[in-house]
C-alpha atoms as a PDB file:
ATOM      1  CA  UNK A   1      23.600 185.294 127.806  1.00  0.00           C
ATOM      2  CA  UNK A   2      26.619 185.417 129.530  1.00  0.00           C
ATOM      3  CA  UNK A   3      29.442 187.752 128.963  1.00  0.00           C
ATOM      4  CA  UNK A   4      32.398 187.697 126.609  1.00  0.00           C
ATOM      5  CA  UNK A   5      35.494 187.617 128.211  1.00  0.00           C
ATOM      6  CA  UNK A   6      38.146 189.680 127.335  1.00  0.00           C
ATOM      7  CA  UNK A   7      41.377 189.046 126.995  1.00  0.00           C
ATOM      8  CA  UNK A   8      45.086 189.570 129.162  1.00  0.00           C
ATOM      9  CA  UNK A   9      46.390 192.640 127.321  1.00  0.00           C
ATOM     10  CA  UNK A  10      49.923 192.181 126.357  1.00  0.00           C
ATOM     11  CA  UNK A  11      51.172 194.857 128.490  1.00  0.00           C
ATOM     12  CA  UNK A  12      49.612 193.224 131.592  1.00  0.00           C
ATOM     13  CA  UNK A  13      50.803 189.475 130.660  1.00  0.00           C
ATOM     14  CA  UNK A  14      54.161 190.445 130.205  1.00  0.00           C
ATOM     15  CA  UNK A  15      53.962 192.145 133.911  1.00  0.00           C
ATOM     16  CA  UNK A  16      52.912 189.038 135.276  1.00  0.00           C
ATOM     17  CA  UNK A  17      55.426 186.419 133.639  1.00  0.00           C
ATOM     18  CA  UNK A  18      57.756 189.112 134.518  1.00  0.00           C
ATOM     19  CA  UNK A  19      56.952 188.867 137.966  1.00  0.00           C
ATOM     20  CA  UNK A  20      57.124 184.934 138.070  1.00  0.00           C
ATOM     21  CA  UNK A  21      60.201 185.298 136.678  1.00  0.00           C
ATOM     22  CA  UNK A  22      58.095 183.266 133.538  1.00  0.00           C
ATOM     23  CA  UNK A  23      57.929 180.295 135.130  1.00  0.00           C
ATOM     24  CA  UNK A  24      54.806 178.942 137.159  1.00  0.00           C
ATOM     25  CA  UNK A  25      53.950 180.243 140.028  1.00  0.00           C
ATOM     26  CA  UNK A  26      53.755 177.477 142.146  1.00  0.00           C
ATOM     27  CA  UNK A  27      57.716 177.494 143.596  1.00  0.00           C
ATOM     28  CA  UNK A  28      57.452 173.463 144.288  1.00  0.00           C
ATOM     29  CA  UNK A  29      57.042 173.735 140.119  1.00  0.00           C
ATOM     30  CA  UNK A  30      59.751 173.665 137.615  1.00  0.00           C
ATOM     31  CA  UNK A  31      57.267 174.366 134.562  1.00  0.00           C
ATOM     32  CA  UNK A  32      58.489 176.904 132.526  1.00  0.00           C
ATOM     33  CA  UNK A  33      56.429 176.854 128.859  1.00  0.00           C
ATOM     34  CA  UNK A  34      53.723 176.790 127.926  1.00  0.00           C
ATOM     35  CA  UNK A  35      52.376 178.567 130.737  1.00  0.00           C
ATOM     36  CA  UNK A  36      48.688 179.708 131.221  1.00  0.00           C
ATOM     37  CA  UNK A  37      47.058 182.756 132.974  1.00  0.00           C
ATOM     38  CA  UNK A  38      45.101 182.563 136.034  1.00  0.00           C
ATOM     39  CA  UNK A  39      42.608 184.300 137.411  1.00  0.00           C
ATOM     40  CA  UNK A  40      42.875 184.211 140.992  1.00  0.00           C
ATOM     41  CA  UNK A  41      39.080 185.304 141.381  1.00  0.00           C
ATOM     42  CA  UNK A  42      37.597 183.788 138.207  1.00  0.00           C
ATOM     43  CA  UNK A  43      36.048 185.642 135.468  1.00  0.00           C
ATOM     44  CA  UNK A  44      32.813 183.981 136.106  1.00  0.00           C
ATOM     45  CA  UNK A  45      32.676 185.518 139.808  1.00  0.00           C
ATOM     46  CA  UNK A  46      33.792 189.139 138.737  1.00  0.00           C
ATOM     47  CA  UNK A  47      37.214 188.850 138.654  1.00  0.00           C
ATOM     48  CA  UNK A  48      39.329 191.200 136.233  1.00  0.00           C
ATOM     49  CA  UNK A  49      42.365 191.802 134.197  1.00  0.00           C
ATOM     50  CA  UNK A  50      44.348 193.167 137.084  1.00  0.00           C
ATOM     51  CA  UNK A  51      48.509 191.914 137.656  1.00  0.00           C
ATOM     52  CA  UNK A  52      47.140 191.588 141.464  1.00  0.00           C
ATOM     53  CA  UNK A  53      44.287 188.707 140.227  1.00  0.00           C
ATOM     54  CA  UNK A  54      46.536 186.858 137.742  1.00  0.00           C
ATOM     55  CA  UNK A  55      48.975 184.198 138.236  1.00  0.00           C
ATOM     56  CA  UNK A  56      50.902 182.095 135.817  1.00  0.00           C
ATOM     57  CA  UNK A  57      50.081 178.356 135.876  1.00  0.00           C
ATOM     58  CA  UNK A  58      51.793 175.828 133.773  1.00  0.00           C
ATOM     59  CA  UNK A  59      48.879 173.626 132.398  1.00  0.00           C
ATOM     60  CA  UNK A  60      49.541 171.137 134.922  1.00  0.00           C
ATOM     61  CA  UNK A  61      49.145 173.124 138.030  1.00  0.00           C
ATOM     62  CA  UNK A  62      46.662 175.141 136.647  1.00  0.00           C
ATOM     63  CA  UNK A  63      44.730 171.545 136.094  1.00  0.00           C
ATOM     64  CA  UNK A  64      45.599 170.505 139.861  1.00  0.00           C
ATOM     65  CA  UNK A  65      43.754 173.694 140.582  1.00  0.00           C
ATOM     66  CA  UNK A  66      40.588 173.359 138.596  1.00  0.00           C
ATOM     67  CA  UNK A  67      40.259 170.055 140.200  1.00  0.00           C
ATOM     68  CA  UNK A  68      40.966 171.192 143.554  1.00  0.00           C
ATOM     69  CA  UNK A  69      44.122 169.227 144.275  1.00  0.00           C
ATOM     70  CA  UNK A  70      45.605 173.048 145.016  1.00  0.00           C
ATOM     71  CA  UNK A  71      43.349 175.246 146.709  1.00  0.00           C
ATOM     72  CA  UNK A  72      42.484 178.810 145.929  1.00  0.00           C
ATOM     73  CA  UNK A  73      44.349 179.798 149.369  1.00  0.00           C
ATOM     74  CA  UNK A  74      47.436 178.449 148.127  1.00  0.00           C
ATOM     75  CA  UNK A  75      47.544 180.052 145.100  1.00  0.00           C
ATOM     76  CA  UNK A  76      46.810 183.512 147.328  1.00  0.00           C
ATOM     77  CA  UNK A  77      50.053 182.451 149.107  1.00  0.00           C
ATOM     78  CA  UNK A  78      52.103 182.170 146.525  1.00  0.00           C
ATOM     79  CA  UNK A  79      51.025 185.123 144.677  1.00  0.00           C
ATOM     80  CA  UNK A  80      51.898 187.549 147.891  1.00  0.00           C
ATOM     81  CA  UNK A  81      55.262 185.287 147.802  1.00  0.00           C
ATOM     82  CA  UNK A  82      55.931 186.637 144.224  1.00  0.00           C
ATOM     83  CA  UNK A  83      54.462 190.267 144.574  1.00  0.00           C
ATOM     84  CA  UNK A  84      57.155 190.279 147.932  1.00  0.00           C
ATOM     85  CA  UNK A  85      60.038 189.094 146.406  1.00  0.00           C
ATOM     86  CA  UNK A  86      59.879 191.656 143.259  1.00  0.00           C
ATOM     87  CA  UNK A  87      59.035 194.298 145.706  1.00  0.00           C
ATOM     88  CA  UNK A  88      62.261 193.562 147.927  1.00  0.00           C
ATOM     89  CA  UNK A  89      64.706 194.992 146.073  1.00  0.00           C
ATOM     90  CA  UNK A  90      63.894 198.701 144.297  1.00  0.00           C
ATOM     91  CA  UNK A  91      65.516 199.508 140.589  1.00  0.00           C
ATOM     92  CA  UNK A  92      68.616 201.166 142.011  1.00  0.00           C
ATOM     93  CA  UNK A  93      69.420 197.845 143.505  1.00  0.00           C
ATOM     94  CA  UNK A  94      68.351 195.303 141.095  1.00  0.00           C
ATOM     95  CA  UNK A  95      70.842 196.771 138.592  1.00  0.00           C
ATOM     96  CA  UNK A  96      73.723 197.124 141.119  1.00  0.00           C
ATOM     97  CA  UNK A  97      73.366 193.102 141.683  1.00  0.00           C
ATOM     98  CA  UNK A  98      73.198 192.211 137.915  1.00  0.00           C
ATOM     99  CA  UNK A  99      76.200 194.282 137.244  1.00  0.00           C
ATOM    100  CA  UNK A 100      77.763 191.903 139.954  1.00  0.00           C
ATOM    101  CA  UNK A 101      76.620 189.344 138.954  1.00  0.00           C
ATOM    102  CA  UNK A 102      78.834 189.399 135.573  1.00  0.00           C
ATOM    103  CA  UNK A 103      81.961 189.560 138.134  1.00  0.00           C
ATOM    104  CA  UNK A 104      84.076 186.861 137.924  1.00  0.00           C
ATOM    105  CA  UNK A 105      85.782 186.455 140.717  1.00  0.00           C
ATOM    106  CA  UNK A 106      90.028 185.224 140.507  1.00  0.00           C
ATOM    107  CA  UNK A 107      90.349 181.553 140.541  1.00  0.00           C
ATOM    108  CA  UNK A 108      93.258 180.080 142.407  1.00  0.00           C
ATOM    109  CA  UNK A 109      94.606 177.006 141.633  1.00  0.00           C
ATOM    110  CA  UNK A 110      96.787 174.819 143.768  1.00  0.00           C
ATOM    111  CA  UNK A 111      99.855 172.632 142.465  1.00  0.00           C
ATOM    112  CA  UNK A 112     103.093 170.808 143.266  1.00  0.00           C
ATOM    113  CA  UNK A 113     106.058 171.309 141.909  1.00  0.00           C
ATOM    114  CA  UNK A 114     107.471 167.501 141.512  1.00  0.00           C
ATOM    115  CA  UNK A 115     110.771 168.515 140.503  1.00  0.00           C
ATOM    116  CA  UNK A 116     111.250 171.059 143.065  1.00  0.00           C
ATOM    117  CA  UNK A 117     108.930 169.489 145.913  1.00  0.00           C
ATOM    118  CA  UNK A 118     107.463 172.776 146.545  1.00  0.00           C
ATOM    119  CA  UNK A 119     103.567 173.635 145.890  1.00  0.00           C
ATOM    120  CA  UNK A 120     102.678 176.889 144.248  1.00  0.00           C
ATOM    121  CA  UNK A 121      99.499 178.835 144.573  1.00  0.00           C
ATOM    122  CA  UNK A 122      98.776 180.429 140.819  1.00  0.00           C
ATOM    123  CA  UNK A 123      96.074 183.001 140.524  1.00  0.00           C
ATOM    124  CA  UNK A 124      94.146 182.826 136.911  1.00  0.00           C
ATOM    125  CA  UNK A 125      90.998 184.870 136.127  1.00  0.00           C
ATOM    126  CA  UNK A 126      88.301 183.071 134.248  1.00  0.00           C
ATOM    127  CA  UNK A 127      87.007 184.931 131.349  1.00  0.00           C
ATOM    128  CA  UNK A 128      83.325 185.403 130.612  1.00  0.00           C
ATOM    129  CA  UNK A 129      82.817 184.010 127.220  1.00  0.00           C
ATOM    130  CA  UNK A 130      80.073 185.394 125.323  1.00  0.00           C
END
């Protein structure tokens, strides 16, 4: 009788969307929900619970998988794609460029002047609106 299976704990799911940013983990794939955990060395073969053997799959890929239409080295690839990009940047960093990222920088605008035939360069600063 074979083994029950247990599930993703929550804790370890959310690492692992987090880490895909929760989309699918195949970067030629725009799915974003639902999306499916994968278990880069199946269950059935000994394969665990660990972030390291998971990968998000929206049902689609996850299909192309099972039938072999992506292979098991593929999804190895892109795996060590997503486990290099959250590990190129440390904490420190990734909350220097999100405070950045809510900079808006000046916009300038160019226009003429018919009356006068002169152009004027005028300097407005976009607001973020919430």
């Amino acid at each position: 009788m074979p083994t029950r299976r247990k599930p993703v704990p929550g804790d370890v799911r959310l690492a692992v969307l987090t880490e895909s940013g929760f989309r699918c983990g195949v970067p030629a794939c725009r799915g974003i929900f639902p999306i499916e955990i994968h278990h880069l060395v199946p269950v059935r073969d000994g394969g665990d619970n660990d972030p390291n053997n998971l990968l998000p799959l929206c049902p689609n890929c996850h299909a192309h998988h099972e039938c072999g239409t992506i292979t098991r080295s593929a999804l190895d690839g892109y795996k060590s794609i997503l486990v290099a990009l959250n590990q190129a940047f440390d904490q420190e960093s990734i909350t220097m460029l999100n405070f950045l990222s809510g900079i808006r920088p000046p916009l300038y605008v160019w226009w003429w002047g018919a009356a006068t035939g002169v152009s004027y360069q005028s300097r407005f600063c976009l607001r973020r609106v919430d």
